[in-house]
C-alpha atoms as a PDB file:
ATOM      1  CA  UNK A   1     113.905 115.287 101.913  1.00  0.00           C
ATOM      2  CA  UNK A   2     112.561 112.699 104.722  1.00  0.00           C
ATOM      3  CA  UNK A   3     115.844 113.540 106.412  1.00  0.00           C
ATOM      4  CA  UNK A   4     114.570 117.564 106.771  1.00  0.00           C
ATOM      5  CA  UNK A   5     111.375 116.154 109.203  1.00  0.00           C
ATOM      6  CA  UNK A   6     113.543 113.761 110.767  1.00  0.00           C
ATOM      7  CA  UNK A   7     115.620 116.839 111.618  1.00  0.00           C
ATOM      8  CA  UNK A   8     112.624 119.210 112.882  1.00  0.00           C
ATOM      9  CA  UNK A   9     110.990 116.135 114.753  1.00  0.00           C
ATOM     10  CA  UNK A  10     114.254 115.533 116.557  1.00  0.00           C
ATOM     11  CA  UNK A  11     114.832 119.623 116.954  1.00  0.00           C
ATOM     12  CA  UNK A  12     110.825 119.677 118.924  1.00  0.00           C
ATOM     13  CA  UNK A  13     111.692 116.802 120.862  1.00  0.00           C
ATOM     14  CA  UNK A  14     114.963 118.281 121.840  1.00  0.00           C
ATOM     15  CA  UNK A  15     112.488 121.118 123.172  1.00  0.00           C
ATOM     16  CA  UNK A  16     110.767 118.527 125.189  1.00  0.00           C
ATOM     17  CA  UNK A  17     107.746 119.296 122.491  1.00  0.00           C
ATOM     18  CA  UNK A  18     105.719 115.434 122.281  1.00  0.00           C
ATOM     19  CA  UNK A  19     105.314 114.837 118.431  1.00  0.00           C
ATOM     20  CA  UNK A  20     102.318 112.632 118.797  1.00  0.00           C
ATOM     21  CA  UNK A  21     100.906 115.465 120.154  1.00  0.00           C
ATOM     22  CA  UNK A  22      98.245 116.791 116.906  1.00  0.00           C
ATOM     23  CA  UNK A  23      99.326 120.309 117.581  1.00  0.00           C
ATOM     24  CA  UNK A  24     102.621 119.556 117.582  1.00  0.00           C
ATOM     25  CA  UNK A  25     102.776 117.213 114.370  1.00  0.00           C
ATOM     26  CA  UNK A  26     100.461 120.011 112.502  1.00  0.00           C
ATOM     27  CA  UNK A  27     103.652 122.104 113.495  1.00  0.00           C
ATOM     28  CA  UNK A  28     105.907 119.964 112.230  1.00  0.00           C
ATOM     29  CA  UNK A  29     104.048 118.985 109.200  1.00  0.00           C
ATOM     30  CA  UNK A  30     103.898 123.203 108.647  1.00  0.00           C
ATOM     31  CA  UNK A  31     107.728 123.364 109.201  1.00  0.00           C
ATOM     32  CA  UNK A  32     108.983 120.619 107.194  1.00  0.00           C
ATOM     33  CA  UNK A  33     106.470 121.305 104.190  1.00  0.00           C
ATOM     34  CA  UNK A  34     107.129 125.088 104.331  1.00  0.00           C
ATOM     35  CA  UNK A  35     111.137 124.732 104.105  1.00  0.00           C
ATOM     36  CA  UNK A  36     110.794 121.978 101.100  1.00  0.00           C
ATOM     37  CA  UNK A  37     108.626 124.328  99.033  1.00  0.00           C
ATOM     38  CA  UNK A  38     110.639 126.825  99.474  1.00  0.00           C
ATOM     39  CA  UNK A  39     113.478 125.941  98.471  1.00  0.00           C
ATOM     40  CA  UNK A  40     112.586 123.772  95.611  1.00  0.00           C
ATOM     41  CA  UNK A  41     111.030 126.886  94.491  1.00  0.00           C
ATOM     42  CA  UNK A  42     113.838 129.094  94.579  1.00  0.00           C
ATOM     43  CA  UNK A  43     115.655 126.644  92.507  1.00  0.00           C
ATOM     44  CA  UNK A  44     113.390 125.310  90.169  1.00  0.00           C
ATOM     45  CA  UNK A  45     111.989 129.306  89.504  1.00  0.00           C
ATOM     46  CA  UNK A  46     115.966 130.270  88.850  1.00  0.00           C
ATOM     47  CA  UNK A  47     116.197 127.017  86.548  1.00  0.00           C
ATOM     48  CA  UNK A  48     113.137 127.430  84.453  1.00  0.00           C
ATOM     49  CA  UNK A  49     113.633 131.710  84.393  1.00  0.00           C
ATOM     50  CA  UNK A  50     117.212 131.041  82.823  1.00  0.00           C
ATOM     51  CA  UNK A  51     115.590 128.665  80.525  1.00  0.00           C
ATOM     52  CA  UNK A  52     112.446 131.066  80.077  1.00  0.00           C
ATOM     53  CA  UNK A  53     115.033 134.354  78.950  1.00  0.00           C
ATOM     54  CA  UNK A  54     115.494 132.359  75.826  1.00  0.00           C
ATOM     55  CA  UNK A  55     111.519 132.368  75.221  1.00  0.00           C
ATOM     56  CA  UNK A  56     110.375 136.318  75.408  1.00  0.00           C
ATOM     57  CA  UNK A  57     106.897 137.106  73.842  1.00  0.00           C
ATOM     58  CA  UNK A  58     108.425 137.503  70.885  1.00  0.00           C
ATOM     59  CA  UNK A  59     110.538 134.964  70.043  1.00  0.00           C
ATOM     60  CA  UNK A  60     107.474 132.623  71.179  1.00  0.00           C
ATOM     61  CA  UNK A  61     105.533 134.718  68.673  1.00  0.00           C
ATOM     62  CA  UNK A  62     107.814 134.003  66.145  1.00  0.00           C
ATOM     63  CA  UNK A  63     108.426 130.488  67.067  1.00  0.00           C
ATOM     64  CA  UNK A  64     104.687 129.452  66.966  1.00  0.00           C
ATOM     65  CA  UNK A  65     104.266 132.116  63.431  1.00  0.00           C
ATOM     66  CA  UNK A  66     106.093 128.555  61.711  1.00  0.00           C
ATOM     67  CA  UNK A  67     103.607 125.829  62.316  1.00  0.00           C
ATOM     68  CA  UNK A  68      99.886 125.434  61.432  1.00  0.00           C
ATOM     69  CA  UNK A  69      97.014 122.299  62.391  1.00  0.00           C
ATOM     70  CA  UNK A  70      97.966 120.442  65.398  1.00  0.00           C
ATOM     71  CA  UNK A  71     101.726 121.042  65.183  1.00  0.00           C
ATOM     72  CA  UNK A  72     101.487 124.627  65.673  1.00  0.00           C
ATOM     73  CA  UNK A  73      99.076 123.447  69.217  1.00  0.00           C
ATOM     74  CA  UNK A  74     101.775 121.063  69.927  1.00  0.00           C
ATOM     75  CA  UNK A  75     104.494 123.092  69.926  1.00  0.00           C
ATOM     76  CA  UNK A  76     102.678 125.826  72.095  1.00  0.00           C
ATOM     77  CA  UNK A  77     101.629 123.390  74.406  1.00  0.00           C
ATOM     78  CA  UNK A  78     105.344 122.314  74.928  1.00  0.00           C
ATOM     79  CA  UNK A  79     106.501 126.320  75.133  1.00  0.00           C
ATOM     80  CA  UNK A  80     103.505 126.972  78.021  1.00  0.00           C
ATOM     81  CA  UNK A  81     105.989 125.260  80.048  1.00  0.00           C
ATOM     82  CA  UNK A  82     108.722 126.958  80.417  1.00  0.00           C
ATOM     83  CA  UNK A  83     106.551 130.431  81.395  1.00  0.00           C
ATOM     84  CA  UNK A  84     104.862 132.207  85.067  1.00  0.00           C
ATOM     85  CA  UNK A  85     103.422 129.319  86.567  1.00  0.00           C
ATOM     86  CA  UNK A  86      99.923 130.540  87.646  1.00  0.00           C
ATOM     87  CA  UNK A  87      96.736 130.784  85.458  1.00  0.00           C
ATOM     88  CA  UNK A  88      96.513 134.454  85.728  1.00  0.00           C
ATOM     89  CA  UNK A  89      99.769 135.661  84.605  1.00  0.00           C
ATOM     90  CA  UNK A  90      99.447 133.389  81.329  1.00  0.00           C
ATOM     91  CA  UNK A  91      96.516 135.306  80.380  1.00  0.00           C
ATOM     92  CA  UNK A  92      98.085 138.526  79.458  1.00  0.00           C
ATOM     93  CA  UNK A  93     100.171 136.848  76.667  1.00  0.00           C
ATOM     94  CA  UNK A  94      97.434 135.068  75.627  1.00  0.00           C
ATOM     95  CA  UNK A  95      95.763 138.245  74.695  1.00  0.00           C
ATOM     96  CA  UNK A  96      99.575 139.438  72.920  1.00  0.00           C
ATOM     97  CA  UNK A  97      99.875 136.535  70.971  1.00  0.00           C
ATOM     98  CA  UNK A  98      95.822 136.395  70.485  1.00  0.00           C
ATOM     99  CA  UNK A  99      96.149 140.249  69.031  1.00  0.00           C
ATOM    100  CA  UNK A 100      99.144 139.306  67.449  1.00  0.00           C
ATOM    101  CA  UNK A 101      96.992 137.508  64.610  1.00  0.00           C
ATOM    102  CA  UNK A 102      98.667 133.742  65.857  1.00  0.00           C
ATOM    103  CA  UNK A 103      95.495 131.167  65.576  1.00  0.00           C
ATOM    104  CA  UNK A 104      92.964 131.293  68.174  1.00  0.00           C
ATOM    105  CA  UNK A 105      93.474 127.152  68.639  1.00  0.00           C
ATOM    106  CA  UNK A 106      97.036 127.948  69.199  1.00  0.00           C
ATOM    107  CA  UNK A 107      96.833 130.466  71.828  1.00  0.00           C
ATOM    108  CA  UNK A 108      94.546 128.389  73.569  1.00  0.00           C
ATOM    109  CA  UNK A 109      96.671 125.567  73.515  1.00  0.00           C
ATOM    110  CA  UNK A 110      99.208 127.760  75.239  1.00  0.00           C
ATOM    111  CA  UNK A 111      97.312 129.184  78.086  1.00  0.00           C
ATOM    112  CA  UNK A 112      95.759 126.057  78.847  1.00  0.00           C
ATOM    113  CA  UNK A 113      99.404 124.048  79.509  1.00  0.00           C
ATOM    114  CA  UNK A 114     101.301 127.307  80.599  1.00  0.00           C
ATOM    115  CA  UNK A 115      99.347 127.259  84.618  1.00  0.00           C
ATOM    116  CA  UNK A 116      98.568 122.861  83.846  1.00  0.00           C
ATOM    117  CA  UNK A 117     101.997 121.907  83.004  1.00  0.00           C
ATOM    118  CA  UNK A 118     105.353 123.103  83.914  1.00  0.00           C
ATOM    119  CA  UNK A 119     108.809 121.890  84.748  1.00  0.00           C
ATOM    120  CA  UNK A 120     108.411 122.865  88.267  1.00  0.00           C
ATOM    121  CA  UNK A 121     105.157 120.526  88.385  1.00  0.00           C
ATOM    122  CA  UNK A 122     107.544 117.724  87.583  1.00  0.00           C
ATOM    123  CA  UNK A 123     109.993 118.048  89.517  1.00  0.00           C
ATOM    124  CA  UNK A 124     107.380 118.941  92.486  1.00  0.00           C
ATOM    125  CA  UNK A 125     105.466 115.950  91.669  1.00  0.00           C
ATOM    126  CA  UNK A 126     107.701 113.394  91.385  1.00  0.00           C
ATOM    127  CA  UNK A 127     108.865 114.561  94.663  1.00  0.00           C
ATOM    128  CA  UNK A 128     105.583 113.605  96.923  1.00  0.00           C
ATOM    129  CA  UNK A 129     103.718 111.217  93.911  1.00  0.00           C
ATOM    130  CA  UNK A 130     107.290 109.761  91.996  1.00  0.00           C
ATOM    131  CA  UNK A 131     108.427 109.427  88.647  1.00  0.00           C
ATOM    132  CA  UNK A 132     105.709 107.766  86.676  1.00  0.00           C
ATOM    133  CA  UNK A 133     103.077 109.863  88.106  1.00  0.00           C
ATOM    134  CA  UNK A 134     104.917 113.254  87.272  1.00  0.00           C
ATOM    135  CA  UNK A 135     105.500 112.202  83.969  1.00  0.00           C
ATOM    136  CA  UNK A 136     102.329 110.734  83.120  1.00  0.00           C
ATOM    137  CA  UNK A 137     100.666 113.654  84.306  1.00  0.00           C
ATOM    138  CA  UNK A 138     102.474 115.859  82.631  1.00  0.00           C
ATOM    139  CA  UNK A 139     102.416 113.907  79.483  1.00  0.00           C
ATOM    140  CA  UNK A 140      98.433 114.148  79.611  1.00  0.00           C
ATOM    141  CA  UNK A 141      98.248 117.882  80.505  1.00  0.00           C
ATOM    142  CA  UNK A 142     100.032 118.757  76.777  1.00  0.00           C
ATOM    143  CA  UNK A 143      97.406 116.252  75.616  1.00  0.00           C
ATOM    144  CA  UNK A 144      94.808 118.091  77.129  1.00  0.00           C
ATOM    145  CA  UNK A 145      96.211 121.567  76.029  1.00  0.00           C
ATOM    146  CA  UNK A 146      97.214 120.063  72.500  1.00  0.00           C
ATOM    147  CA  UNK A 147      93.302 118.147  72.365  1.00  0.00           C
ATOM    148  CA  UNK A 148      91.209 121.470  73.605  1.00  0.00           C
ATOM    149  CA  UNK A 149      93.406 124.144  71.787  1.00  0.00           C
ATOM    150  CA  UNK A 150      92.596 121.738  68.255  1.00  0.00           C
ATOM    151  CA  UNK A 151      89.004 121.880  69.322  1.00  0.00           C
ATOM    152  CA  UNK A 152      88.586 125.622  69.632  1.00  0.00           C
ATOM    153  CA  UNK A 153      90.387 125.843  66.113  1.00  0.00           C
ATOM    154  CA  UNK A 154      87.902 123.580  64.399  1.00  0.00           C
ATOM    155  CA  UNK A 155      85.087 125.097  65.817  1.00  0.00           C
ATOM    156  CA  UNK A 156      86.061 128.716  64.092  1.00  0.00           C
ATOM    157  CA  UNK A 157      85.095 130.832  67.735  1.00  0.00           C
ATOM    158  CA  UNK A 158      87.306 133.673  66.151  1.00  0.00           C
ATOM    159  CA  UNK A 159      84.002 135.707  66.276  1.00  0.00           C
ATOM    160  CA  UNK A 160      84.112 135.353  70.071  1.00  0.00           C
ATOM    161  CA  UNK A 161      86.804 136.976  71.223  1.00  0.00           C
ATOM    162  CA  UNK A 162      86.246 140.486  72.124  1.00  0.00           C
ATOM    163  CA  UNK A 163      86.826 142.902  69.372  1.00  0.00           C
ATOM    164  CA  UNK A 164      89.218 144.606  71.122  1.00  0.00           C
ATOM    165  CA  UNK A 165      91.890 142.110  70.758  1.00  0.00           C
ATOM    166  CA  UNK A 166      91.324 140.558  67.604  1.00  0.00           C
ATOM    167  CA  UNK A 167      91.837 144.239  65.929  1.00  0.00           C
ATOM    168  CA  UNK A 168      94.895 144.833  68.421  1.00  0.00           C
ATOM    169  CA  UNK A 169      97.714 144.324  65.186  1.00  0.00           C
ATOM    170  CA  UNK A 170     100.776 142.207  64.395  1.00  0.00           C
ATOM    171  CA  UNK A 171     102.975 144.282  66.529  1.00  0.00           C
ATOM    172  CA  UNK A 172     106.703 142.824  66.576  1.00  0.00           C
ATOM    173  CA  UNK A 173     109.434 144.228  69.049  1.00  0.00           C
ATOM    174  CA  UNK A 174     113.111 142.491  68.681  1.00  0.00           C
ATOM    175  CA  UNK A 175     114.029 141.076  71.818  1.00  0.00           C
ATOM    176  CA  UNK A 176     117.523 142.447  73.198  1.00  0.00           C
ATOM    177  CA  UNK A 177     120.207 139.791  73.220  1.00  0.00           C
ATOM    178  CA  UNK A 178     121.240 139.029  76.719  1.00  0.00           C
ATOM    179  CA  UNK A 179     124.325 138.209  78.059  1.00  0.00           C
ATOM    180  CA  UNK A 180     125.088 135.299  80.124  1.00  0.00           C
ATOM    181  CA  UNK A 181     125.556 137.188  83.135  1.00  0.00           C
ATOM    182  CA  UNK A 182     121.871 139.246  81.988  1.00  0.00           C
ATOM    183  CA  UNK A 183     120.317 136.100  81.878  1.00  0.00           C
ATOM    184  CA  UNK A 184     121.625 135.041  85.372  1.00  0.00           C
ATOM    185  CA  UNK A 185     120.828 138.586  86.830  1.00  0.00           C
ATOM    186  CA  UNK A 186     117.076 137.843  85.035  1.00  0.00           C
ATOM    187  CA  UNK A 187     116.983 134.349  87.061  1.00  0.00           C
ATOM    188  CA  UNK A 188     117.714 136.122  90.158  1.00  0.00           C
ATOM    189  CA  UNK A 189     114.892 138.962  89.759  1.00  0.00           C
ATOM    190  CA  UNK A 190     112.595 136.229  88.998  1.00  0.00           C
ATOM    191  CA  UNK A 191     113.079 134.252  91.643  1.00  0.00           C
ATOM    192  CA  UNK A 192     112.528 137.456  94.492  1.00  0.00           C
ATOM    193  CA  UNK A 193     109.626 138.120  92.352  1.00  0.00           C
ATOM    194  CA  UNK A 194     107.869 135.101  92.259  1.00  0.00           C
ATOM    195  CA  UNK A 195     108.436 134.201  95.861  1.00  0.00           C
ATOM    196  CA  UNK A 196     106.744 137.560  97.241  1.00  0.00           C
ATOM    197  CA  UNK A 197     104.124 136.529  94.591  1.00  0.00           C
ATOM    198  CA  UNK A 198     103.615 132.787  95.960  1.00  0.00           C
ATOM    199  CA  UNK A 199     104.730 132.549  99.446  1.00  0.00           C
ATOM    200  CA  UNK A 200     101.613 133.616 100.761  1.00  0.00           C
ATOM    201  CA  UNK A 201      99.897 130.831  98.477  1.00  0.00           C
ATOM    202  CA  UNK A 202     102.287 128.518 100.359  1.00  0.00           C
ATOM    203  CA  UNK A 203     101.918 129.564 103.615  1.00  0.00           C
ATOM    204  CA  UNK A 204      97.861 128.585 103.195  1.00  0.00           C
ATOM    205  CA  UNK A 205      98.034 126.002 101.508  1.00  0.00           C
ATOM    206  CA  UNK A 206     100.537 124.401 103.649  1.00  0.00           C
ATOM    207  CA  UNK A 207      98.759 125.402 106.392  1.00  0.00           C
ATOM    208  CA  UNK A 208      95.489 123.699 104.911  1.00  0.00           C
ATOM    209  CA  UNK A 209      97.527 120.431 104.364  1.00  0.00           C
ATOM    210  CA  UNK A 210      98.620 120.431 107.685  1.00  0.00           C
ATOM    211  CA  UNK A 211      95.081 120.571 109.251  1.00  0.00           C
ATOM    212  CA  UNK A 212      94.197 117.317 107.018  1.00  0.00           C
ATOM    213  CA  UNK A 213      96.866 115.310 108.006  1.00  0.00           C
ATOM    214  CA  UNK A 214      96.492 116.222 111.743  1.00  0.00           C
ATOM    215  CA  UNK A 215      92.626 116.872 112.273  1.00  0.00           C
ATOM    216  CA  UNK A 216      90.967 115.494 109.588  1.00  0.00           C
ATOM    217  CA  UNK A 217      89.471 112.097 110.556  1.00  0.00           C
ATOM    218  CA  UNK A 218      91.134 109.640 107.730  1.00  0.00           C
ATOM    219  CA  UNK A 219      87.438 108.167 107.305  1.00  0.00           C
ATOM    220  CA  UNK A 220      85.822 111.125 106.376  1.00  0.00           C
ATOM    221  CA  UNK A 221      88.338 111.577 103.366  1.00  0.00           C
ATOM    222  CA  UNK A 222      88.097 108.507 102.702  1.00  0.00           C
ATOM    223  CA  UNK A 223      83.834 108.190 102.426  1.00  0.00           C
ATOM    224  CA  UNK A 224      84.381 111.428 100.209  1.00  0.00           C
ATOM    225  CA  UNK A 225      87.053 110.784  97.381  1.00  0.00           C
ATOM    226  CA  UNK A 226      88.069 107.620  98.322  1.00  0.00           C
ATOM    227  CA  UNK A 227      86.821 104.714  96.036  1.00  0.00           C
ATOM    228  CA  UNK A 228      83.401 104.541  97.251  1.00  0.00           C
ATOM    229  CA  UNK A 229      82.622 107.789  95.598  1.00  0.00           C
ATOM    230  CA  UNK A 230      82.297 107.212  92.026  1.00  0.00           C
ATOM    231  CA  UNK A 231      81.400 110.789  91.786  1.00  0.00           C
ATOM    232  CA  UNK A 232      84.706 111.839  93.353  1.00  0.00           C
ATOM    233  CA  UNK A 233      87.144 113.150  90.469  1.00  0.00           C
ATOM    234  CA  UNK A 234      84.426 115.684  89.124  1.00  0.00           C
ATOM    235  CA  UNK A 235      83.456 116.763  92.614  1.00  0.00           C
ATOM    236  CA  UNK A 236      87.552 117.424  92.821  1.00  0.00           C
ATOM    237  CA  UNK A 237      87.360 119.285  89.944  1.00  0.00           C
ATOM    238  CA  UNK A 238      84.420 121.405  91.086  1.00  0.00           C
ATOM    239  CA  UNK A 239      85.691 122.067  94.504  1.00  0.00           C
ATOM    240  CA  UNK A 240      89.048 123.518  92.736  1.00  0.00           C
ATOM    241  CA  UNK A 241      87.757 126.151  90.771  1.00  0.00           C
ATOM    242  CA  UNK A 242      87.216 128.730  93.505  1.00  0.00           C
ATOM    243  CA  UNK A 243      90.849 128.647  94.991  1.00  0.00           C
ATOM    244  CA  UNK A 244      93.179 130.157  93.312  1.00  0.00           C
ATOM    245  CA  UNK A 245      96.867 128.830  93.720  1.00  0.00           C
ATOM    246  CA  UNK A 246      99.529 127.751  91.705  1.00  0.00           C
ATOM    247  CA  UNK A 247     101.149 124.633  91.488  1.00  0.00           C
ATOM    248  CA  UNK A 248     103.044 125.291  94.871  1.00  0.00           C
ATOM    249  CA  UNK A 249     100.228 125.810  96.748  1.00  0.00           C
ATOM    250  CA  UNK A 250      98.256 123.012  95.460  1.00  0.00           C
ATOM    251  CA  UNK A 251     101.020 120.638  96.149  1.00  0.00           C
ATOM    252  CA  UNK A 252     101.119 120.447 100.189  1.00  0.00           C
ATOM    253  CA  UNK A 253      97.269 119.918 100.038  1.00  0.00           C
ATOM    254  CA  UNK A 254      97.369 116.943  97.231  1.00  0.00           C
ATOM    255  CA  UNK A 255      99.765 115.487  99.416  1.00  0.00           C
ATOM    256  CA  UNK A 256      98.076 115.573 102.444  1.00  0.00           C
ATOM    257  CA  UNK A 257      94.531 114.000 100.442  1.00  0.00           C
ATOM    258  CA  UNK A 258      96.585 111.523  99.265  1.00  0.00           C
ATOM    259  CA  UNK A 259      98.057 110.722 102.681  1.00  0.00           C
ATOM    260  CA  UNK A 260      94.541 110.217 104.180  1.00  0.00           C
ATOM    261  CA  UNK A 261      92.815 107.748 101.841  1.00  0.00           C
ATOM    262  CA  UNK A 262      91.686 110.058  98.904  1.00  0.00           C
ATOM    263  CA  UNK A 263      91.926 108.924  95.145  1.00  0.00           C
ATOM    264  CA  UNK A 264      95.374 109.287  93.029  1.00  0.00           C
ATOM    265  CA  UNK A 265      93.166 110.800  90.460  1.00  0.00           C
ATOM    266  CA  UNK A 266      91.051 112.902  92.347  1.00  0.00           C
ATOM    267  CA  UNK A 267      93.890 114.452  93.803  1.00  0.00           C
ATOM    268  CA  UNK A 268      95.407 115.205  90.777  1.00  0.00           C
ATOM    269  CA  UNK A 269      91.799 116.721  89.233  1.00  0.00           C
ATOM    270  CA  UNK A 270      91.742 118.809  91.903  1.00  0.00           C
ATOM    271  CA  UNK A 271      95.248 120.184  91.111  1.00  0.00           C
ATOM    272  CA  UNK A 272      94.112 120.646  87.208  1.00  0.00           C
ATOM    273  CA  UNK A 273      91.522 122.075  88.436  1.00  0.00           C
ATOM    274  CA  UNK A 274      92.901 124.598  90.985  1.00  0.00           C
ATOM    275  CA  UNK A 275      95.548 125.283  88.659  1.00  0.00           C
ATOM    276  CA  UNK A 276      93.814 125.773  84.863  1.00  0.00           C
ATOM    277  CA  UNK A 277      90.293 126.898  86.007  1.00  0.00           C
ATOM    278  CA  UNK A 278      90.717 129.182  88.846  1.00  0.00           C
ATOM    279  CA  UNK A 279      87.856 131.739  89.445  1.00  0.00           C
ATOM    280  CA  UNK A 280      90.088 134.586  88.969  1.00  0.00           C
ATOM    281  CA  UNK A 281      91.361 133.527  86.204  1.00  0.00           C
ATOM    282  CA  UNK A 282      88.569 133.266  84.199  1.00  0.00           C
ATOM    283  CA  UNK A 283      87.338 136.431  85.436  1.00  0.00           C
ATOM    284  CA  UNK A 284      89.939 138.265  83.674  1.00  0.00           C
ATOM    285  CA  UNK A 285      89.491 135.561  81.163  1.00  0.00           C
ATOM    286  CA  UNK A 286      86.383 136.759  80.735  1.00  0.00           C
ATOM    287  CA  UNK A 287      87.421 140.626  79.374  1.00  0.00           C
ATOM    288  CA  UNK A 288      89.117 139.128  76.434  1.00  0.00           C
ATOM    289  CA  UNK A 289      86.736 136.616  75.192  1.00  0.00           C
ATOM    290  CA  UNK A 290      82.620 136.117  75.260  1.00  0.00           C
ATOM    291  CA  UNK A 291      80.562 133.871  76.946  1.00  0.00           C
ATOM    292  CA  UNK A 292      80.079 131.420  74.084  1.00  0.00           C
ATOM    293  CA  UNK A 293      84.121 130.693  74.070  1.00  0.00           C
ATOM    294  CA  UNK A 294      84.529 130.929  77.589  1.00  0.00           C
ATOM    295  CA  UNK A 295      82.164 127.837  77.929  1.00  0.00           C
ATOM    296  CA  UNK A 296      83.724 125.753  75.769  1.00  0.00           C
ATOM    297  CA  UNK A 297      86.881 126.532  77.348  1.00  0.00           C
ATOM    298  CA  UNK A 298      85.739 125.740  80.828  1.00  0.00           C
ATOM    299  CA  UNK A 299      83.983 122.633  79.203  1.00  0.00           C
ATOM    300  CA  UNK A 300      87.241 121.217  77.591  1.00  0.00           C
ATOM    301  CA  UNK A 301      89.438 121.499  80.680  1.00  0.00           C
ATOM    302  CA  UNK A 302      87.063 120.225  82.513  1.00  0.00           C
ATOM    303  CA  UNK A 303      85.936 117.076  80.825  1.00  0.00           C
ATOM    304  CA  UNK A 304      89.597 116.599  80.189  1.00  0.00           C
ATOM    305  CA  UNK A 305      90.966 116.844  83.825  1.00  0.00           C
ATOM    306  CA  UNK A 306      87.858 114.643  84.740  1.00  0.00           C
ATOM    307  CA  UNK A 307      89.232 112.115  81.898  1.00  0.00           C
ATOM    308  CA  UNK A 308      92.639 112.132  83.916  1.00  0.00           C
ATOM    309  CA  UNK A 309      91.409 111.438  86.992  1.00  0.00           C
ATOM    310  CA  UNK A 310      89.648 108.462  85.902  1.00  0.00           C
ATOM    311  CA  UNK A 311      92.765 107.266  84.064  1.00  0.00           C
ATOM    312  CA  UNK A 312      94.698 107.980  87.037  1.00  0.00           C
ATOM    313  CA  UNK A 313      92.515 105.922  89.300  1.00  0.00           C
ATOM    314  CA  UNK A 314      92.231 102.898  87.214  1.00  0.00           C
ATOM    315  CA  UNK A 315      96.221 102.880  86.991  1.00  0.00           C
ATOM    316  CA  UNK A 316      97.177 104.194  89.926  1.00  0.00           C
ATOM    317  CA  UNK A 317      97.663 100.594  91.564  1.00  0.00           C
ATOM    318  CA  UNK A 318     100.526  99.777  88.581  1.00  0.00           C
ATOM    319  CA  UNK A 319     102.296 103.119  89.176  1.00  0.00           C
ATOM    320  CA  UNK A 320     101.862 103.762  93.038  1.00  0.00           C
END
């Protein structure tokens, strides 16, 4: 969509507006980034909720009831992709399938791809980054889900999850057959839904992209996840936890990192990170499960997301 800031540069000229000036090109940057997000947003949310009306709770219930070891975490990696994007709206069907009696490995499998990996993040991704980055880091965010939700299953943490929910009962409600036209009418809610939800999220985190790419000297990125930092990808991954965002919000901000001089990988750890370990996220993480579990949790995300970056970086000069 180069064509789109083309177009708004030439509309602020045309209102004798200099573009060299910072304030200006923050505005543009703000404009430009805004109106692509939005609207590959409103498409890609109408795509994936068509796509997600064939995957209720229950038929992903059912679905994931069929398989057991690392097939069962494979396949719930692959179905965390088609549901809500962010961290926090993931959690509540964690806790349904979780009290549903599926295994606890499984579940986590699920809620760690469901915010980490999605189709939007691909098609987002390979937007501003291109193909082989979207689909390499998608392919390694199901390995991490697949990888951390195995781990939790062999260490038995059943014990850890509040009592609460492991007594809550197989409970199994038939999902109503839709229609064609109920599934479109679904699509549509979804979409007016999720944008009230997110635009917000947008707004800021376009609006912290902007200042980057405008104000930010490019040295000072550069000194601080650039390739003199060796320590850069878990700092990334650190610095992500407290902001909560989904993979739209994230997005504008990667970009502008990436723009001035920072790391492929430590971009993309901060994204993981933002996205999978939000603060908020784990605090109502925390309700469902006890410290013990929690931990591990945290520690398997994070030691794989810091894995990625470093993969990311080493490649990132055969795929960039």
């Amino acid at each position: 969509m180069n064509w789109l800031n083309e177009v708004i540069g030439s509309g602020l000229s045309a209102l004798e507006l200099d573009i060299d000036n910072r304030w200006v090109a923050s505005l543009q940057f703000f404009i430009y980034d805004t109106i692509k997000i939005v609207v590959l947003l409103c498409v890609l949310i109408f795509i994936i909720s068509y796509i997600q009306s064939y995957f209720p709770p229950e038929r992903t219930k059912k679905i994931l009831g069929r398989f057991r070891g690392i097939g069962a975490n494979t396949i719930a990696a692959l179905l965390g992709t088609v549901t809500p994007f962010c961290s926090c709206s993931s959690i509540p069907l964690f806790i349904g399938f979780t009290s549903a009696g599926l295994p606890l490995g499984v579940t986590f499998s699920f809620l760690i791809s469901s915010p980490m990996v999605d189709l939007g993040s691909l098609v987002l991704l390979m937007s501003v980054f291109g193909a082989k980055v979207a689909i390499i880091y998608v392919v390694l965010g199901l390995v991490i889900a697949i990888v951390g939700g195995t781990i939790i299953e062999k260490l038995h943490m059943e014990k850890y999850v509040e009592s609460f929910i492991s007594k809550g009962g197989n409970v199994d409600i038939e999902a109503p057959d839709l229609t064609r036209r109920d599934r479109l009418v679904f699509a549509k809610e979804q979409v007016a839904e999720t944008f009230k939800k997110v635009f917000p999220y947008i707004l800021v985190g376009v609006g912290i992209g902007a200042v980057i790419h405008n104000w930010i000297p490019q040295e000072w990125i550069v000194k601080a996840l650039g390739t003199g930092n060796p320590l850069a990808v878990p700092l990334a991954t650190i610095v992500g936890i407290p902001i909560y965002a989904d993979i739209f919000g994230t997005i504008p901000i990667a970009e502008a990192l990436f723009g001035k001089g920072a790391q492929l990988g430590v971009v993309l750890a901060f994204m993981m990170g933002v996205t999978t370990l939000s603060l908020p996220s784990l605090i109502m993480l925390s309700k469902a499960i006890k410290p013990k579990l929690m931990a591990i949790f945290i520690g398997v995300c994070a030691v794989g997301i810091i894995i990625v970056g470093y993969f990311f970086n080493a490649i990132a000069p055969l795929i960039i």
